[in-house]
Protein backbone atom coordinates (compact mmCIF):
# COMPACT_ATOMS: atom_id res chain seq x y z
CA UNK A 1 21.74 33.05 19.14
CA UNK A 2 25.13 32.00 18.56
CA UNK A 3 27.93 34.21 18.06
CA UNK A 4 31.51 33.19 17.48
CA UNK A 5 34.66 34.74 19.72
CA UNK A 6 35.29 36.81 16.66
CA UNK A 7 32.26 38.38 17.18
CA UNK A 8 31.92 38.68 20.95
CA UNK A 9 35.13 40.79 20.84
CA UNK A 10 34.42 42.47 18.36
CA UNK A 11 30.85 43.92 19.43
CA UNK A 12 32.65 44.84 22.94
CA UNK A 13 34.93 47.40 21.92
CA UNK A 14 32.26 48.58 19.02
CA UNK A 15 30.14 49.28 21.48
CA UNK A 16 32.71 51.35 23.83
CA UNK A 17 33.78 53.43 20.83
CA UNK A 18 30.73 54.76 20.44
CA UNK A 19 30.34 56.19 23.59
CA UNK A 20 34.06 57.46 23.94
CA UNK A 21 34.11 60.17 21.49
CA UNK A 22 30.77 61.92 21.29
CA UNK A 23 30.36 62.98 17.97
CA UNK A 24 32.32 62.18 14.58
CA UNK A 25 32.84 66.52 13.96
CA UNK A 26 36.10 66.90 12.22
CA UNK A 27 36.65 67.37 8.63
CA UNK A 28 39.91 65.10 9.56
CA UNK A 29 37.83 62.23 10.83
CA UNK A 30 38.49 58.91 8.45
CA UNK A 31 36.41 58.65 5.40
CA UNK A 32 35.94 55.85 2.68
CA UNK A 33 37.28 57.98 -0.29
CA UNK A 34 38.67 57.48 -3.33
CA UNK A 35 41.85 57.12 -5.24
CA UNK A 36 44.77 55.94 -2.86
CA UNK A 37 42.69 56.58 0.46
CA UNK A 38 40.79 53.52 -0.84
CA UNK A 39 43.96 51.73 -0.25
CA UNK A 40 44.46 52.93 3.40
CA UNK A 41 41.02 52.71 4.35
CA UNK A 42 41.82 48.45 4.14
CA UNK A 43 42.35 46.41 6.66
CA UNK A 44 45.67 45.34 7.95
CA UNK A 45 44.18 41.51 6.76
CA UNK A 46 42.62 42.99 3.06
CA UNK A 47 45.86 45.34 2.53
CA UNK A 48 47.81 41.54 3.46
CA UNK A 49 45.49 39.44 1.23
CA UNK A 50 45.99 41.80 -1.84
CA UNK A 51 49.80 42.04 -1.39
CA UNK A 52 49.80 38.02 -1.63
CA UNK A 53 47.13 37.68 -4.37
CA UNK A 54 49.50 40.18 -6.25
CA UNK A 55 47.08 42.69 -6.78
CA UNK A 56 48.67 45.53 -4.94
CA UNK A 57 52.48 45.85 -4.10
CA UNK A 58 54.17 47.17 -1.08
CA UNK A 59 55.17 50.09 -2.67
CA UNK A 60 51.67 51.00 -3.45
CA UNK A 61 50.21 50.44 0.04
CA UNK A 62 53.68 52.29 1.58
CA UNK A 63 52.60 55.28 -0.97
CA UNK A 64 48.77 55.70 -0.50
CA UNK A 65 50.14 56.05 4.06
CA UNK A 66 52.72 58.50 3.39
CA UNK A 67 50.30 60.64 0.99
CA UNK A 68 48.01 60.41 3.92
CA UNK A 69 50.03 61.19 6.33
CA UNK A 70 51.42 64.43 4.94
CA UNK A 71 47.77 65.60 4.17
CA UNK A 72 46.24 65.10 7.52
CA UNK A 73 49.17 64.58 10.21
CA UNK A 74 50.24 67.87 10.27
CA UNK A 75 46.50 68.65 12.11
CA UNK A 76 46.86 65.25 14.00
CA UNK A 77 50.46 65.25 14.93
CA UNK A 78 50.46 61.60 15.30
CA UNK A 79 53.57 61.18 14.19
CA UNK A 80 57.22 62.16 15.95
CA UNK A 81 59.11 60.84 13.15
CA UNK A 82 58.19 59.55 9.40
CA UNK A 83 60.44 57.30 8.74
CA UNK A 84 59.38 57.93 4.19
CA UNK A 85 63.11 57.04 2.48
CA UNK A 86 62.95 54.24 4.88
CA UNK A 87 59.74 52.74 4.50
CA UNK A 88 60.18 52.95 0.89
CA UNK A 89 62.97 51.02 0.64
CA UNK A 90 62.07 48.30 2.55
CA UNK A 91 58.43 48.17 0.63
CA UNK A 92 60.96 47.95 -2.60
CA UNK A 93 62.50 45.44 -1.29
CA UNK A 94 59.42 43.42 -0.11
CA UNK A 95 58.25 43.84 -3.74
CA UNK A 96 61.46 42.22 -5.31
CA UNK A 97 61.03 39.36 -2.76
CA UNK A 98 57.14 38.81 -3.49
CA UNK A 99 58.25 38.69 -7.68
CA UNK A 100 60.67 36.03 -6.39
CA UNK A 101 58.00 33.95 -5.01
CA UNK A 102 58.59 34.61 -1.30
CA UNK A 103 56.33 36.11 1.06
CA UNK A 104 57.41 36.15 5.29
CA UNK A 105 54.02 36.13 5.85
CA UNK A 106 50.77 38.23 7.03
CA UNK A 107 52.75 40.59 7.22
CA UNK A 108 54.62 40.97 4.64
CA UNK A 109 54.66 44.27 2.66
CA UNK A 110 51.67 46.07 4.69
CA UNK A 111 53.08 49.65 6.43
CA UNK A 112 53.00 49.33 10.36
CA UNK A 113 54.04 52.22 13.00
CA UNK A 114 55.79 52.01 16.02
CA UNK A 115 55.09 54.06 19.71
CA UNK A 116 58.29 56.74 19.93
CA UNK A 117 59.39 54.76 22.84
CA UNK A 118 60.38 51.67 20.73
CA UNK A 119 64.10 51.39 20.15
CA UNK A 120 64.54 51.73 16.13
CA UNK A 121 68.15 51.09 15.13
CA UNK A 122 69.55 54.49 13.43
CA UNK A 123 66.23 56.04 13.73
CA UNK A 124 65.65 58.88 17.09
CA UNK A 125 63.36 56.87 19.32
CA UNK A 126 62.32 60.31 21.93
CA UNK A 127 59.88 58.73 24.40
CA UNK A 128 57.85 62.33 23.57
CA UNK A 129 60.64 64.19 25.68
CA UNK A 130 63.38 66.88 24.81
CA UNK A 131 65.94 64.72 26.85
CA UNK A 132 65.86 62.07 24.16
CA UNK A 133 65.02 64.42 21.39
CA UNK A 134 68.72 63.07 19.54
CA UNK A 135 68.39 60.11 21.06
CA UNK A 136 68.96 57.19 18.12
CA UNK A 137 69.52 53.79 19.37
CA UNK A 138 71.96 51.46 17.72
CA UNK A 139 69.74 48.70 17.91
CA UNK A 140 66.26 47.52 17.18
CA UNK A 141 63.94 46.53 20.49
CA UNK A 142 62.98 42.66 19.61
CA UNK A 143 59.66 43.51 18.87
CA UNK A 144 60.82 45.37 15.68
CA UNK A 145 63.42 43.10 15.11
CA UNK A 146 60.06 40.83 14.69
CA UNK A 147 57.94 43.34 12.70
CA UNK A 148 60.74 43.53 9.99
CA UNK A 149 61.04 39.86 9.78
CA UNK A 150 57.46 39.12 9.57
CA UNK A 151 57.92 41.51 6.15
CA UNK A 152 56.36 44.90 7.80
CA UNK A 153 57.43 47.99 6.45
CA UNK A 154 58.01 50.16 9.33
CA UNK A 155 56.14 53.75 8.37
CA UNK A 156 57.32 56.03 11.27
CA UNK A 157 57.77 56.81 14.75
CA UNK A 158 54.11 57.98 16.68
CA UNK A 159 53.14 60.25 19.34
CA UNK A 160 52.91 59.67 23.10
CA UNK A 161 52.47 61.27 26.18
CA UNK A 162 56.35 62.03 27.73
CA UNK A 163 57.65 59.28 28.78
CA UNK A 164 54.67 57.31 28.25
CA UNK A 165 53.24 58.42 31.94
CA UNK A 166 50.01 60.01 31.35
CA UNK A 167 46.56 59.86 29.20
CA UNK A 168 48.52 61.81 26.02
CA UNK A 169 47.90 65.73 26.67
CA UNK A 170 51.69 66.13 27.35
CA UNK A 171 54.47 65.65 24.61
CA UNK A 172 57.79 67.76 23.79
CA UNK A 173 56.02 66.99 20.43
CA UNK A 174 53.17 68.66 20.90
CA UNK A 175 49.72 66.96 21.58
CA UNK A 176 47.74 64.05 19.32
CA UNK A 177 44.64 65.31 18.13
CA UNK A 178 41.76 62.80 17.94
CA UNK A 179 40.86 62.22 13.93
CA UNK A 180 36.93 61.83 14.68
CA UNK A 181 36.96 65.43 16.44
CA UNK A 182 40.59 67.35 16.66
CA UNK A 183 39.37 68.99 20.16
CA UNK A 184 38.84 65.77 21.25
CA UNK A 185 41.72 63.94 23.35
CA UNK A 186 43.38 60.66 21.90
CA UNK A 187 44.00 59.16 25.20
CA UNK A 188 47.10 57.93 26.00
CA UNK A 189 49.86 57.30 26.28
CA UNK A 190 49.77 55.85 23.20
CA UNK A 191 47.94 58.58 21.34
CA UNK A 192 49.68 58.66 18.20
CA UNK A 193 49.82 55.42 17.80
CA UNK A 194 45.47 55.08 18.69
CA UNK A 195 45.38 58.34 16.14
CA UNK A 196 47.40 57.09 13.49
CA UNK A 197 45.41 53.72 13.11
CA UNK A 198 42.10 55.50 13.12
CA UNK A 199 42.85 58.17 11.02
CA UNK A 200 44.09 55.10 8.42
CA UNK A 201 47.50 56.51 8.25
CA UNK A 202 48.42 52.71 8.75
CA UNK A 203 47.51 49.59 8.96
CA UNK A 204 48.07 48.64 12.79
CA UNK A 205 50.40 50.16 15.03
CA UNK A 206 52.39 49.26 18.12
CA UNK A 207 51.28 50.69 21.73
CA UNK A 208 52.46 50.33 25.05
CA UNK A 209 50.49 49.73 28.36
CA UNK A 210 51.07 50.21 32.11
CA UNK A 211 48.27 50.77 33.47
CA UNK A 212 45.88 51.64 30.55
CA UNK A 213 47.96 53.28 27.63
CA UNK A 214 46.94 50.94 24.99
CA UNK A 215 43.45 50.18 26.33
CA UNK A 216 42.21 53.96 26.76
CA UNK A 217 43.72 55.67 23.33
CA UNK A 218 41.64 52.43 21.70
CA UNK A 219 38.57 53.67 22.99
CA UNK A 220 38.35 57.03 22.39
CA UNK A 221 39.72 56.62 18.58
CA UNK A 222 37.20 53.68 18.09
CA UNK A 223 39.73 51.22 17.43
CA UNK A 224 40.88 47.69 18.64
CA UNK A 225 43.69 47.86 21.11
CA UNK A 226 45.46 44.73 23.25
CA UNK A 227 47.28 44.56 26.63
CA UNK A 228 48.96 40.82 26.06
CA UNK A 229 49.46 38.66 28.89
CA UNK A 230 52.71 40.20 31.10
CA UNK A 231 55.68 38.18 29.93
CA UNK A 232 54.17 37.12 26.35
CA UNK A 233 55.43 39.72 23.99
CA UNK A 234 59.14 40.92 24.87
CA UNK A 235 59.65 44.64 26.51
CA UNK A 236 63.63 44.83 25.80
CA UNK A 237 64.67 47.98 24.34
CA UNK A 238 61.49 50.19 25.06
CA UNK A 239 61.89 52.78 27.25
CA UNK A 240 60.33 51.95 30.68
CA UNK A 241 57.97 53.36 32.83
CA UNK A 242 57.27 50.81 35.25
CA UNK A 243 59.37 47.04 34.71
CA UNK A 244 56.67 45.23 36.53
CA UNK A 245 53.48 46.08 34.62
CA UNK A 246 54.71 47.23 30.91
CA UNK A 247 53.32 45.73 28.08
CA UNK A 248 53.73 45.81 24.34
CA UNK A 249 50.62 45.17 22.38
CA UNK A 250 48.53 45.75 18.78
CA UNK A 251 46.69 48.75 18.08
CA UNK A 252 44.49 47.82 14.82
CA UNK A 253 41.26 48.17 13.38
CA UNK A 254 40.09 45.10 13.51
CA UNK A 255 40.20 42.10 15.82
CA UNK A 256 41.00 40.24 13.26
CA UNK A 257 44.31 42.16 12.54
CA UNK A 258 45.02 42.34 16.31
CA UNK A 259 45.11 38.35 16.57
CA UNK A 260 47.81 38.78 13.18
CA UNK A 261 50.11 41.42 14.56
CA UNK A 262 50.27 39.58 17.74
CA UNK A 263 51.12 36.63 16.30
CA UNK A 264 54.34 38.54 15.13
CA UNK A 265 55.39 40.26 18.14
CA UNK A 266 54.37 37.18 20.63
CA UNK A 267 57.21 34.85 21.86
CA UNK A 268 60.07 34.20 24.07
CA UNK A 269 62.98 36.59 24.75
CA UNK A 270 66.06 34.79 26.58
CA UNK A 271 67.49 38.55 27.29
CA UNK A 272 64.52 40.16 28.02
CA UNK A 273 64.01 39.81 32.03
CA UNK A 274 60.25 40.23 32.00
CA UNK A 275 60.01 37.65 28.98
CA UNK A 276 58.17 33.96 29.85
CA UNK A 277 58.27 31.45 27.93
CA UNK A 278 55.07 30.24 26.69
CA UNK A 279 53.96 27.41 23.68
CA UNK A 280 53.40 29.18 20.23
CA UNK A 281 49.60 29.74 19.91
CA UNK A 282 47.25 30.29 16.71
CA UNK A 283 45.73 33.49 17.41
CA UNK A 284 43.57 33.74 13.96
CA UNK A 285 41.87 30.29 14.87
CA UNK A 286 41.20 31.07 18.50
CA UNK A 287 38.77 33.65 17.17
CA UNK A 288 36.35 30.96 16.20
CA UNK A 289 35.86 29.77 19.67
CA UNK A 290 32.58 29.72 21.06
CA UNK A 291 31.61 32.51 23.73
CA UNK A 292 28.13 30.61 25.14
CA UNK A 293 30.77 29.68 28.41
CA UNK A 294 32.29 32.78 28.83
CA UNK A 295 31.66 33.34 32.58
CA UNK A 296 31.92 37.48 32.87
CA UNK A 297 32.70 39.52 35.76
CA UNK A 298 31.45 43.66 36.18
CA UNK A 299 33.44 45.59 38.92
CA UNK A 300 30.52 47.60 40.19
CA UNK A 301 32.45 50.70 41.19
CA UNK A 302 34.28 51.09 37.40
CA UNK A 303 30.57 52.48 36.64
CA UNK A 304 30.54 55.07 38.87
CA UNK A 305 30.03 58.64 38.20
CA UNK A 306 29.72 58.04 34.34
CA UNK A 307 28.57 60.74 31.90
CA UNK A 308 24.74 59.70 31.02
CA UNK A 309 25.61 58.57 27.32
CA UNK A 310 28.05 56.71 28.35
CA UNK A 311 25.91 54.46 31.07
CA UNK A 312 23.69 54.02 28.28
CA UNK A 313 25.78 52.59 25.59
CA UNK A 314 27.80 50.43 28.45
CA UNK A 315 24.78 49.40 30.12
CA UNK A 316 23.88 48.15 26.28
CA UNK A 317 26.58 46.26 25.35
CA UNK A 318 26.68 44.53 28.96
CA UNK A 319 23.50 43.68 28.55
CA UNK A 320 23.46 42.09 24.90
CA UNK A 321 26.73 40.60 26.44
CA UNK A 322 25.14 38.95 29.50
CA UNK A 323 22.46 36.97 27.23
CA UNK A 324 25.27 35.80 24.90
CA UNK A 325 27.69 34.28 27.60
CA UNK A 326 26.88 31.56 30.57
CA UNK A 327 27.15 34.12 33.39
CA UNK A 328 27.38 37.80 34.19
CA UNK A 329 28.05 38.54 37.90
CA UNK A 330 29.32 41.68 39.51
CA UNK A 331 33.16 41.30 41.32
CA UNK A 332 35.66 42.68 43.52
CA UNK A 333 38.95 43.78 42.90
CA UNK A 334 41.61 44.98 45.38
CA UNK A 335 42.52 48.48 45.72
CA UNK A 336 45.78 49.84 44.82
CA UNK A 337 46.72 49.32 48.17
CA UNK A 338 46.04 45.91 49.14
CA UNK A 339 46.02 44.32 46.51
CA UNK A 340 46.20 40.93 47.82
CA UNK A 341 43.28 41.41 50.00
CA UNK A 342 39.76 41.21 48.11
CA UNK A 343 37.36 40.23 50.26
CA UNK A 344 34.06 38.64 49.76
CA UNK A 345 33.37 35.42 48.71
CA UNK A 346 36.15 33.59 49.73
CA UNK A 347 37.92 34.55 46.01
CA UNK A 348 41.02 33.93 45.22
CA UNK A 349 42.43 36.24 41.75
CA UNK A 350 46.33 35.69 41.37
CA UNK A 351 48.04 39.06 39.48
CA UNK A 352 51.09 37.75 36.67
């Protein structure tokens, strides 16, 4: 069997969503409907393909989020701040460039949001706490400067756990509910953001991770969320929990849209401290690599103590994983507290 690297990462987290929220129970939980919901329930990718074939405008897509938004945030609470008068005009303004023949790109025209701990220039960026509740930064972080040049209309402001230190239960803001089942958690911290894209209230969204906060609110809404390499998308102007392991990263529904909002946000900083500069890469086309040398490695002890369904559908995917890849062999990795001391096998696994 052959299977392309579009499809081996795609069948990974498929298979994890299914086990991380039990049960698809609330009347909130996304549905292919009609009217403008057919809109939102596109792709970031279809939503960017009809803005450029001219079959939908900006305005439109910016529309069919907002109605959504006000009919189902308001249980989800995924959003701090909607940015509407905003987001409208730039979508008008996207329009009038598109009739003049220009499009910025993938991008351009489809309604993205960004974690509340993202500097937005004249728009209150909280970090989910009452100390920054007025807090509106003069300027934009770089990775919305790059959003809004790449032709995104930025939509609003999401949800996190305070100060984007915890798994999302904690907020000045109040709590993100999970869309598939609203007594469900979102994970965190980035649980608006995870919410927002799963609920279809946009078309990708921007998370942050330091030690799981993109990766953990992507599994339990069922969605597609990437940690980048440390140093490849810029971290100046988000607030900061931890300099030496923050990321910035997609939150989408597909892999496919991960690989084009990455593309955006991905590239060197010169202020940014963190920032390394790195050759520009094709993320779309790397998706069409082959997987049959993928060499995989399963920390034992992550499986520990698992809830029954869970072992299951993991013990699943690992195993339709382990005939589609060259090999599949159980690893160490260090502990917290010496981490530069794995033992075993004479292995060697350098940390960026």
């Amino acid at each position: 069997m052959t299977l392309t690297r579009r499809q081996f990462t795609t069948l990974v987290p498929g298979a994890l969503a299914g086990c991380a929220v039990p049960g698809l129970a609330s009347a909130a939980a996304p549905q292919q409907a009609t009217g403008s919901n057919d809109l939102t329930a596109l792709t970031l990718s279809e939503a960017s393909r009809r803005v450029r074939a001219g079959t939908v405008t900006s305005v439109q897509l910016t529309e069919a989020c907002l109605a959504r938004i006000a009919t189902y945030d308001p249980k989800l609470d995924a959003f701090i701040t909607v940015m509407r008068e905003h987001a409208l005009a730039q979508a008008r303004a996207l329009d009038g460039e598109t009739k003049g023949g220009r499009s910025r790109g993938p991008l351009h025209g489809v309604p993205i949001a960004v974690k509340d701990n993202i500097d937005t220039a004249g728009t209150r960026t909280t970090a989910g706490s009452a100390v920054f509740e007025d807090r509106v930064p003069p300027d934009d972080a770089p990775v919305v400067s790059r959003l809004k040049a790449a032709g995104a209309v930025i939509v609003g402001k999401t949800n996190l756990h305070e100060f984007a230190m915890g798994v999302g239960e904690t907020s000045y803001f109040g709590p993100a509910r999970n869309p598939w089942a609203l007594a469900h958690t979102t994970g965190g911290s980035s649980s608006g953001s995870g919410g927002a894209v799963a609920a279809q209230l946009c078309y990708g969204a921007l998370g942050t991770d330091t030690g799981g906060s993109i990766r953990i609110p992507a599994s339990c809404c069922g969605i597609v969320g990437l940690k980048p390499t440390y140093g490849l998308v810029p971290i100046r102007g988000i607030v900061p929990p931890t300099l030496s392991l923050d990321h910035c990263g997609p939150m989408t529904r597909t892999v496919e849209d991960a690989a084009l909002l990455l593309s955006a946000l991905a590239g060197y900083d010169k202020r940014d401290i963190a920032s390394v500069e790195h050759a520009k890469e094709d993320y779309l086309a790397a998706l069409g690599q082959p997987v049959a040398g993928f060499r995989l490695g399963t920390p034992a002890y992550f499986y520990d103590h698992l809830d029954p369904e869970v072992a299951r559908a993991t013990g699943d995917a690992l195993e339709t994983l382990s005939k589609l890849t060259k090999t599949t062999r159980e690893i160490g990795l260090p502990s917290f507290t010496s981490i530069g001391d794995l033992g075993g096998a004479g292995e060697t696994f350098v940390y960026h």
